[in-house]
Protein backbone atom coordinates (compact mmCIF):
# COMPACT_ATOMS: atom_id res chain seq x y z
CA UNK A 1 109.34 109.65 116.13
CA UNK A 2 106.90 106.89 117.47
CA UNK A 3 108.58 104.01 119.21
CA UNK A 4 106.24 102.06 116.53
CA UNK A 5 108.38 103.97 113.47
CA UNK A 6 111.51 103.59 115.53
CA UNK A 7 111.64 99.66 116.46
CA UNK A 8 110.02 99.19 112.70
CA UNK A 9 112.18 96.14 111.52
CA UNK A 10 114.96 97.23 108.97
CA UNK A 11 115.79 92.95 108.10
CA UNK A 12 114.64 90.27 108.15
CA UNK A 13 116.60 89.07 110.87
CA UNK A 14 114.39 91.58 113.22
CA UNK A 15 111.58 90.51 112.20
CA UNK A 16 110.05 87.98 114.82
CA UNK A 17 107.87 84.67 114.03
CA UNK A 18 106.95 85.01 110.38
CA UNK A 19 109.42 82.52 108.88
CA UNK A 20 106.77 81.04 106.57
CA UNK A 21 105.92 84.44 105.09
CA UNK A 22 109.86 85.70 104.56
CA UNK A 23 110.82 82.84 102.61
CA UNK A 24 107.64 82.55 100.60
CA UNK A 25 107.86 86.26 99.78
CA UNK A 26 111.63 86.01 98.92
CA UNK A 27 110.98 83.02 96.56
CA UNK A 28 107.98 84.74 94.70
CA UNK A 29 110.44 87.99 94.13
CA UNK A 30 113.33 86.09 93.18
CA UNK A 31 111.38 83.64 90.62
CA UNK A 32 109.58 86.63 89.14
CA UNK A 33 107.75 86.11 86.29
CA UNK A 34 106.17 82.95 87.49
CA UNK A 35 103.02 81.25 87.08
CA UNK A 36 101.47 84.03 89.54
CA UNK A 37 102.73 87.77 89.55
CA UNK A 38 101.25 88.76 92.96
CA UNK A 39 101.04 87.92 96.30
CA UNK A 40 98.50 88.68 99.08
CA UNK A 41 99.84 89.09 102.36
CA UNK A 42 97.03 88.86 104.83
CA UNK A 43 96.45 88.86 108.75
CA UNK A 44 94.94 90.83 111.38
CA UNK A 45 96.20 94.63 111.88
CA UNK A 46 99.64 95.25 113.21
CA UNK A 47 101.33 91.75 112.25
CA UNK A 48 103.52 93.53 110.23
CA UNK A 49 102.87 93.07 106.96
CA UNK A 50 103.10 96.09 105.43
CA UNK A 51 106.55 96.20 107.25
CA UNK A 52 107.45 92.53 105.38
CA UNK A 53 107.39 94.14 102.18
CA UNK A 54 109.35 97.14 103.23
CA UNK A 55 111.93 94.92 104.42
CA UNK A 56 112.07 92.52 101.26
CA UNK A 57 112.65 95.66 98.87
CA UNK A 58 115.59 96.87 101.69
CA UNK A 59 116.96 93.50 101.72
CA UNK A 60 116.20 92.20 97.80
CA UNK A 61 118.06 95.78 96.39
CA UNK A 62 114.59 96.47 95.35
CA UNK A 63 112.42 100.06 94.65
CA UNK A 64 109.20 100.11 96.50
CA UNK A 65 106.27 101.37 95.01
CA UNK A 66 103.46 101.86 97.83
CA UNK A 67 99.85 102.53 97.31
CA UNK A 68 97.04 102.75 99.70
CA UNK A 69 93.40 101.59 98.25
CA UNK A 70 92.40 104.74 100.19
CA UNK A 71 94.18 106.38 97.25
CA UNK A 72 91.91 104.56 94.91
CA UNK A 73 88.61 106.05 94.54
CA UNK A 74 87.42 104.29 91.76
CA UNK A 75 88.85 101.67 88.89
CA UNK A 76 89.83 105.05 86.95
CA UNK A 77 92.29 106.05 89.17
CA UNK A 78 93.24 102.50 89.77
CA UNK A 79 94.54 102.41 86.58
CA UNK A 80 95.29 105.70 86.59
CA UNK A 81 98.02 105.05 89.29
CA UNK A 82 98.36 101.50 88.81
CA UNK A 83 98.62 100.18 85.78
CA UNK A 84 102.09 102.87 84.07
CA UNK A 85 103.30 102.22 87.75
CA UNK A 86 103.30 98.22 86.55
CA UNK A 87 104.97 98.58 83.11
CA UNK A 88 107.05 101.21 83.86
CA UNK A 89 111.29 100.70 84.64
CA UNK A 90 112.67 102.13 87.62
CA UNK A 91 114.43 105.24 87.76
CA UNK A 92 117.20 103.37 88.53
CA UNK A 93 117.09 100.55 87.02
CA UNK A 94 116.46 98.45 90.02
CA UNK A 95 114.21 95.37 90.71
CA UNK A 96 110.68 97.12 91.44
CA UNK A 97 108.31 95.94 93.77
CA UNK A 98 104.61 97.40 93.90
CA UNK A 99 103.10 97.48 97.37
CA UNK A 100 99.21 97.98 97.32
CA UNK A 101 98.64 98.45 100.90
CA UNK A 102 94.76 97.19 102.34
CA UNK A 103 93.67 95.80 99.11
CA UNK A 104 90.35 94.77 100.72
CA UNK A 105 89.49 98.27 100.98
CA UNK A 106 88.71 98.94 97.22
CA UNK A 107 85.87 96.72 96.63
CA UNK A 108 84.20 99.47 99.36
CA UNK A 109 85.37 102.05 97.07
CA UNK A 110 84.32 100.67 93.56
CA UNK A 111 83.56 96.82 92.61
CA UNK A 112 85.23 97.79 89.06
CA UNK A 113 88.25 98.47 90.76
CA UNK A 114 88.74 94.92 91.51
CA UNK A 115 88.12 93.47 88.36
CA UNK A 116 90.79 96.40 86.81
CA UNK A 117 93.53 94.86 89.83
CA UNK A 118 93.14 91.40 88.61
CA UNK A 119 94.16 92.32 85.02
CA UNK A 120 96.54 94.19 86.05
CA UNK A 121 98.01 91.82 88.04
CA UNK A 122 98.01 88.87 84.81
CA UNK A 123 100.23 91.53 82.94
CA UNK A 124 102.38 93.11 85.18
CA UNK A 125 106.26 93.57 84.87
CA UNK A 126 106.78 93.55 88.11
CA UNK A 127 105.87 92.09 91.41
CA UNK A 128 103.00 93.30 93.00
CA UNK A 129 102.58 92.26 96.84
CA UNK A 130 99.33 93.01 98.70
CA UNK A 131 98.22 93.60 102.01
CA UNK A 132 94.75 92.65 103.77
CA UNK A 133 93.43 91.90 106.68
CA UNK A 134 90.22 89.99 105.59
CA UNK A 135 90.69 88.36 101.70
CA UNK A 136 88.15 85.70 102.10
CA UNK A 137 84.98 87.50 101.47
CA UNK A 138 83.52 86.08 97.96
CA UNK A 139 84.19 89.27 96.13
CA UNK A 140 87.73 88.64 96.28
CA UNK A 141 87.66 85.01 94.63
CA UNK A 142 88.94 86.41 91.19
CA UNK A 143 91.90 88.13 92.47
CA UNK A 144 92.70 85.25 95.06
CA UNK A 145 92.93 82.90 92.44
CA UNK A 146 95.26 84.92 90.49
CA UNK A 147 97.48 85.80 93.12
CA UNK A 148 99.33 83.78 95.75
CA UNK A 149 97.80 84.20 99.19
CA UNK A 150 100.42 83.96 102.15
CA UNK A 151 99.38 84.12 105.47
CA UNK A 152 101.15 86.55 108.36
CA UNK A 153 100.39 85.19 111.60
CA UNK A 154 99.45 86.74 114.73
CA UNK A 155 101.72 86.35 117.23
CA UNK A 156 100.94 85.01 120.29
CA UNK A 157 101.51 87.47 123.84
CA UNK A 158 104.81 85.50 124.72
CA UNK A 159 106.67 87.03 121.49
CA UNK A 160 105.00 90.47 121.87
CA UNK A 161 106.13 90.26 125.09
CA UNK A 162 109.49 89.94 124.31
CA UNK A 163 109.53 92.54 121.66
CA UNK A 164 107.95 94.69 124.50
CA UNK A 165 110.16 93.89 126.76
CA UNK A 166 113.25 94.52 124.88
CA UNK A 167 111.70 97.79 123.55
CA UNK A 168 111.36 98.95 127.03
CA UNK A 169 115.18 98.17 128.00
CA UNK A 170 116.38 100.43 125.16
CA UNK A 171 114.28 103.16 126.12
CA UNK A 172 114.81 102.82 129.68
CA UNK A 173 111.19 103.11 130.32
CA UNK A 174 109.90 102.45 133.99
CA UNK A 175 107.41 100.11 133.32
CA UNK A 176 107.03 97.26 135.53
CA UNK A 177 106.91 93.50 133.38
CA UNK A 178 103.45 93.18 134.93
CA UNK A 179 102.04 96.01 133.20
CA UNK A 180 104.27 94.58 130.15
CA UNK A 181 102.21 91.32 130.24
CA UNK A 182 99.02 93.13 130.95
CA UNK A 183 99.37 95.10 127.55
CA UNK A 184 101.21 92.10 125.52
CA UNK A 185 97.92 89.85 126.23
CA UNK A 186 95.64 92.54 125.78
CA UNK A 187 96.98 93.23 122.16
CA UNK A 188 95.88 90.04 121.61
CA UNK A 189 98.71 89.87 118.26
CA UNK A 190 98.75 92.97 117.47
CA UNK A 191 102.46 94.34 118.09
CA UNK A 192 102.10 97.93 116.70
CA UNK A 193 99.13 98.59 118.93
CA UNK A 194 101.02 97.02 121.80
CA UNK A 195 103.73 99.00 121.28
CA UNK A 196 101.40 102.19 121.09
CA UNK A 197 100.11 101.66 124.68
CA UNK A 198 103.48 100.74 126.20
CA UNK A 199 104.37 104.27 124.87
CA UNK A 200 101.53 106.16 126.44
CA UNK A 201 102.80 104.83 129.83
CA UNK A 202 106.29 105.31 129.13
CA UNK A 203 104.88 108.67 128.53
CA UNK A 204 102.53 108.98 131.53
CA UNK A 205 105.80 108.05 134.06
CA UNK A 206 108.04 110.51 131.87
CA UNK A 207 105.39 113.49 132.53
CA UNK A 208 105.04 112.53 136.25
CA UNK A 209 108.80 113.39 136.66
CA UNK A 210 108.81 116.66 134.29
CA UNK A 211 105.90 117.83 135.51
CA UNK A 212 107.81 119.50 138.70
CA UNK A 213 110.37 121.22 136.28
CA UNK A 214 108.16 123.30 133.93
CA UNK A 215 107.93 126.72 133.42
CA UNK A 216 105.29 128.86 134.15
CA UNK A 217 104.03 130.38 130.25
CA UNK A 218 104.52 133.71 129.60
CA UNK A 219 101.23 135.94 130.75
CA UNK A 220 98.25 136.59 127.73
CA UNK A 221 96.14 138.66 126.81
CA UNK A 222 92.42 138.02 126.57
CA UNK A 223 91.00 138.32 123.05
CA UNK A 224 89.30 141.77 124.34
CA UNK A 225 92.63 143.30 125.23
CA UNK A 226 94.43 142.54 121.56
CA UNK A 227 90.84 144.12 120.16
CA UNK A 228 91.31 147.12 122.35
CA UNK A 229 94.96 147.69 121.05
CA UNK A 230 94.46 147.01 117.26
CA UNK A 231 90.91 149.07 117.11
CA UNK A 232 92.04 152.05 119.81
CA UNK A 233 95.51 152.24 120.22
CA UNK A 234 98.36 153.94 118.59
CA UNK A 235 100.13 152.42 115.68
CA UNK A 236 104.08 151.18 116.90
CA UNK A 237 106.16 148.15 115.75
CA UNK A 238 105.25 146.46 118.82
CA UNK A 239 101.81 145.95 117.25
CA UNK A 240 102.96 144.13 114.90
CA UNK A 241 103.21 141.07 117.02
CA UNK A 242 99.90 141.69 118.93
CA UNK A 243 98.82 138.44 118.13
CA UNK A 244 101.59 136.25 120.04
CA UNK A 245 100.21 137.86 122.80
CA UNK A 246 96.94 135.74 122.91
CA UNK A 247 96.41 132.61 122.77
CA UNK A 248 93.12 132.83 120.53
CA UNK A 249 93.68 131.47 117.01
CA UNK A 250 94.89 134.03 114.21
CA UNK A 251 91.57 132.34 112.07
CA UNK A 252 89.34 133.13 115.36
CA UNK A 253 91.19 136.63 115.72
CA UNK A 254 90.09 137.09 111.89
CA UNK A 255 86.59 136.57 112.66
CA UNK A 256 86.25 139.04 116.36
CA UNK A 257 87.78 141.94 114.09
CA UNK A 258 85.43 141.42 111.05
CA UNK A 259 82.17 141.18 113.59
CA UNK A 260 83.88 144.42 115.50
CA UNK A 261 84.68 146.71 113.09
CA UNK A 262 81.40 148.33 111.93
CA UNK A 263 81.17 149.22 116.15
CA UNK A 264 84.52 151.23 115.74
CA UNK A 265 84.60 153.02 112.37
CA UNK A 266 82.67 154.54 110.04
CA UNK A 267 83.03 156.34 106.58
CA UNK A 268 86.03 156.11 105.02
CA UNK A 269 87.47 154.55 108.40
CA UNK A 270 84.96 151.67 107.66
CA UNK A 271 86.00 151.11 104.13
CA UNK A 272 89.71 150.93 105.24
CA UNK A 273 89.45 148.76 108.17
CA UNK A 274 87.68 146.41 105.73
CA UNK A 275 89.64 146.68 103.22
CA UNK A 276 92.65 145.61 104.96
CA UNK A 277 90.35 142.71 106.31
CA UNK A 278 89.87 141.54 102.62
CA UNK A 279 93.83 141.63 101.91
CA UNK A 280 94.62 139.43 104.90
CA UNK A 281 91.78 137.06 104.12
CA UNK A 282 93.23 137.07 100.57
CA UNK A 283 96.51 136.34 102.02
CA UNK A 284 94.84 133.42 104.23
CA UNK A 285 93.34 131.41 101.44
CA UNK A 286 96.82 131.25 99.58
CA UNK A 287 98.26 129.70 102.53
CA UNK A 288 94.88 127.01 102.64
CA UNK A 289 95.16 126.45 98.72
CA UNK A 290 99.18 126.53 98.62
CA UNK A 291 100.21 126.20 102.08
CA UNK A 292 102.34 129.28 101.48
CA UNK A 293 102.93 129.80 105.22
CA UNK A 294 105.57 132.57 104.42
CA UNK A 295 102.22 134.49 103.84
CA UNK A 296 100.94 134.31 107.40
CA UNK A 297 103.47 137.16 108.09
CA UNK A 298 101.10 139.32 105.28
CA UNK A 299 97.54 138.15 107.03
CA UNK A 300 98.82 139.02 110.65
CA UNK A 301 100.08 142.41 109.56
CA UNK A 302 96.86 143.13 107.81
CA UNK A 303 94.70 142.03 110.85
CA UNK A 304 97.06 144.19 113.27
CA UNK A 305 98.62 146.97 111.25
CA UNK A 306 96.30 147.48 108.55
CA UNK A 307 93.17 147.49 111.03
CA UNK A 308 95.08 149.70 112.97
CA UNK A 309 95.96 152.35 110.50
CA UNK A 310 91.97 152.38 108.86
CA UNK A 311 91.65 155.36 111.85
CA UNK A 312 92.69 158.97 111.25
CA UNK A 313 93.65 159.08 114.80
CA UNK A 314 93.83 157.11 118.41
CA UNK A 315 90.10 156.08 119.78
CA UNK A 316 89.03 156.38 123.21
CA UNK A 317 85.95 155.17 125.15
CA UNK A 318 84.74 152.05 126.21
CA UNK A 319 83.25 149.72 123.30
CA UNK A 320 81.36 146.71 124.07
CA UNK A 321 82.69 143.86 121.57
CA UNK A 322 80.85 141.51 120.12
CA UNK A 323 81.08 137.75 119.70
CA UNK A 324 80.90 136.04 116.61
CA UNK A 325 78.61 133.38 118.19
CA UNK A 326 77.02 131.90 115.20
CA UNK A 327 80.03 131.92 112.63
CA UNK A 328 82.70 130.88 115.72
CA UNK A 329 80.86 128.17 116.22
CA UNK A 330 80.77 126.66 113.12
CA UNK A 331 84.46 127.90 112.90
CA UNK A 332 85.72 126.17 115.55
CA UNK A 333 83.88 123.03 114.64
CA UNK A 334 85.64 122.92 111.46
CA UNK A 335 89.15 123.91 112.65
CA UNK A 336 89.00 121.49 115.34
CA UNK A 337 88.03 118.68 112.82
CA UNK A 338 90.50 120.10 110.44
CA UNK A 339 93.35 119.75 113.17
CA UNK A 340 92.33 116.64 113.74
CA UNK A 341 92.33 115.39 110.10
CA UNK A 342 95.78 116.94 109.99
CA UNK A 343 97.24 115.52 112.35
CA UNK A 344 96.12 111.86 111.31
CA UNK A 345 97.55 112.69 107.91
CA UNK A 346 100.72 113.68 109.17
CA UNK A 347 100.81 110.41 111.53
CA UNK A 348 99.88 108.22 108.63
CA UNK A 349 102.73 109.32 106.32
CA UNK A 350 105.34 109.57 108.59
CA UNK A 351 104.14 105.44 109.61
CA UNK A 352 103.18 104.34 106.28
CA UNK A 353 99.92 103.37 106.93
CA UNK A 354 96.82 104.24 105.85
CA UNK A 355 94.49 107.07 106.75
CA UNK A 356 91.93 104.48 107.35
CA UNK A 357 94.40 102.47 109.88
CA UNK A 358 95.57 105.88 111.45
CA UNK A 359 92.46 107.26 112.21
CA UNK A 360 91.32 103.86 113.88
CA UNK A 361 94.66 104.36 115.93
CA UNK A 362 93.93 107.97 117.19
CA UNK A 363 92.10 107.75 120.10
CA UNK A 364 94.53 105.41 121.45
CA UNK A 365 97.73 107.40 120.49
CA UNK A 366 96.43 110.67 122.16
CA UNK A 367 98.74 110.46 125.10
CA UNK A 368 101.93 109.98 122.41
CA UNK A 369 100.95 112.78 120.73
CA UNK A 370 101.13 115.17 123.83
CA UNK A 371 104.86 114.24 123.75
CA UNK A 372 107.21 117.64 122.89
CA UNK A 373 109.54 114.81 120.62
CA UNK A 374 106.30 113.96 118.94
CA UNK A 375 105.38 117.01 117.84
CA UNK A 376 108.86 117.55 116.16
CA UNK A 377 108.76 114.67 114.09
CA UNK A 378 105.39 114.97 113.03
CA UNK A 379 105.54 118.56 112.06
CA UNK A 380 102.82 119.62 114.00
CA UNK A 381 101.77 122.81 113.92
CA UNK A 382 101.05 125.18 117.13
CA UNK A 383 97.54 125.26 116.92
CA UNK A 384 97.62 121.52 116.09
CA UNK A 385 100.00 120.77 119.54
CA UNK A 386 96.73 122.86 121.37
CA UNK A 387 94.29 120.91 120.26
CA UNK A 388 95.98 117.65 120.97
CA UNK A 389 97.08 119.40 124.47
CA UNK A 390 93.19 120.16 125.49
CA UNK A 391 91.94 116.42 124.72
């Protein structure tokens, strides 16, 4: 996990310089219904206040419901999602507390959504708390003046130092407290972001001393060798796992083959080989629409196998293979922007936040990502761990 997730406050009593905000939020939960039935928490990004209401649910007993206005396309789904979520009991009959995460991102979405929230919010069983980082833009004058509006302040580079700083112990990261200060005024209040960068050089000193120690990969074969094999050669188990042999995509892999078989077979040879194309693309949009990945075993052994076994007998010759210039390109645009997209997804559940905040967070978290520990607890995938290996 991130050190961001890990040093996440679980109490209050971790939480540093937002006295003001903890009690007010405690009081409005504990005197629920009052005059108002929401609050908006609001400050600049990464002065935890998304975390505050995470911590008041652990600490109050309480069942968090959280919603991102990036959720909320349009006042229909707002109330959609919104509205059963604020008159229905918890499962378990505990003390619920909604969470609607950048509220100033729906008027950008839908103005009607922001009329919806407001009457929502007068008849609401339960305590709503909101997030923002900007509420005083006139659009928002309705729903401030139905809602209490609690301020989360930044803190200034002497506390995020000291968060650094003790951060840093625990980990036993060689960073000098120079470089601590340097990044503690630079995140000018923003803690998560300063804990971000003291993480990419904890990582950058980390790699400097592995570096020495790794192993040399196992040798692969060029795209034009596994082409060679599955067209040409003779059919054997071994084939079967042609393709973690290269280190070309399966996806790319798909498209070489389809561009490459009308220069190997004809007839009925032809109408096999493409055949057994069609299953394993079958197989591959199951695993897009269902994420099925058990079925990736089906597409490669289509691709290898079934290609393979079109022939009536072993080819020989030389063949000049073609590349799918046109179609790879456009391809690997996509798949790269896909992996990308994935891998901010993945980063923005596992730190509830947003996939607005996560994406802004990206190109600074690119170093984090390359860690091995990283890739574990987000679930990346191997072609997702290459991408974020060759940036």
């Amino acid at each position: 996990m991130t050190l961001a997730e890990k040093y996440r406050p679980a109490s209050f009593k971790e939480v540093r310089g937002q006295d003001f905000a903890i009690e007010s939020i405690v009081r409005f939960i504990k005197n629920f219904p009052s005059e108002k039935n929401a609050i908006i928490l609001f400050g600049p990004a990464g002065t935890g206040k998304t975390t505050l209401a995470h911590v008041a649910a652990r600490e109050l007993g309480a069942e968090l419901l959280e919603i991102n206005s990036s959720d909320l396309r349009n006042r229909e789904e707002l109330e959609k999602i919104i509205k059963p979520a604020s008159e229905q009991r918890s499962l378990f009959n505990k003390t619920k507390i909604i969470l609607i995460d950048e509220v100033d991102g729906i008027s950008k979405v839908d103005e009607g959504g922001l009329s919806a929230l407001v009457e929502i919010t007068k008849s609401t069983a339960f305590p709503i708390i909101m997030t923002a980082n900007d509420i005083w833009d006139r659009k928002f004058a309705e729903l401030r003046k139905n809602a209490e509006v609690i301020p989360v302040k930044q803190l200034d580079y002497r506390a995020v130092f000291s968060i650094i700083k003790e951060i840093c112990i625990k980990e036993n990261a060689r960073i000098s407290d120079e470089d601590i200060l340097r990044v503690s005024i630079k995140a000018d209040g923003d803690v998560r972001a300063a804990i971000n960068d003291i993480e990419v050089l904890k990582q950058e000193a980390d790699t400097a001393i592995l570096s020495k120690n790794l192993l040399k990969r196992d040798e692969k074969k060029d795209i034009f060798a596994i082409l060679k094999e599955v067209f040409k050669g003779k059919f054997s188990n071994e084939l079967l796992g042609i393709f973690d042999k290269t280190d070309t995509p399966l996806d790319e892999i798909f498209l070489w083959i389809d561009e490459n078989i009308p220069r190997e077979y004809t007839g009925e040879e032809l109408y096999n080989a493409y055949n057994a194309l069609s299953l394993a693309d079958l197989y591959r949009g199951r695993i897009i629409r269902r994420q099925h990945w058990r079925f990736l075993v089906y597409q490669s052994a289509f691709l290898s196998a079934g290609i393979n076994l079109s022939k009536k007998k072993p080819k020989f010759g030389f063949t000049s293979y073609k590349r799918p210039e046109r179609i790879l390109k456009m391809w690997l645009l996509n798949q790269k922007n896909a992996k990308k997209k994935s891998i901010i997804s993945k980063y923005a559940d596992k730190n509830h936040i947003s996939l607005r905040k996560a994406s802004r967070e990206f190109p600074y978290m690119t170093a984090v990502f390359k860690n091995p520990n990283i890739h574990k607890e987000l679930g990346l995938s191997e072609e997702e761990v290459n991408y974020i290996s060759s940036l």
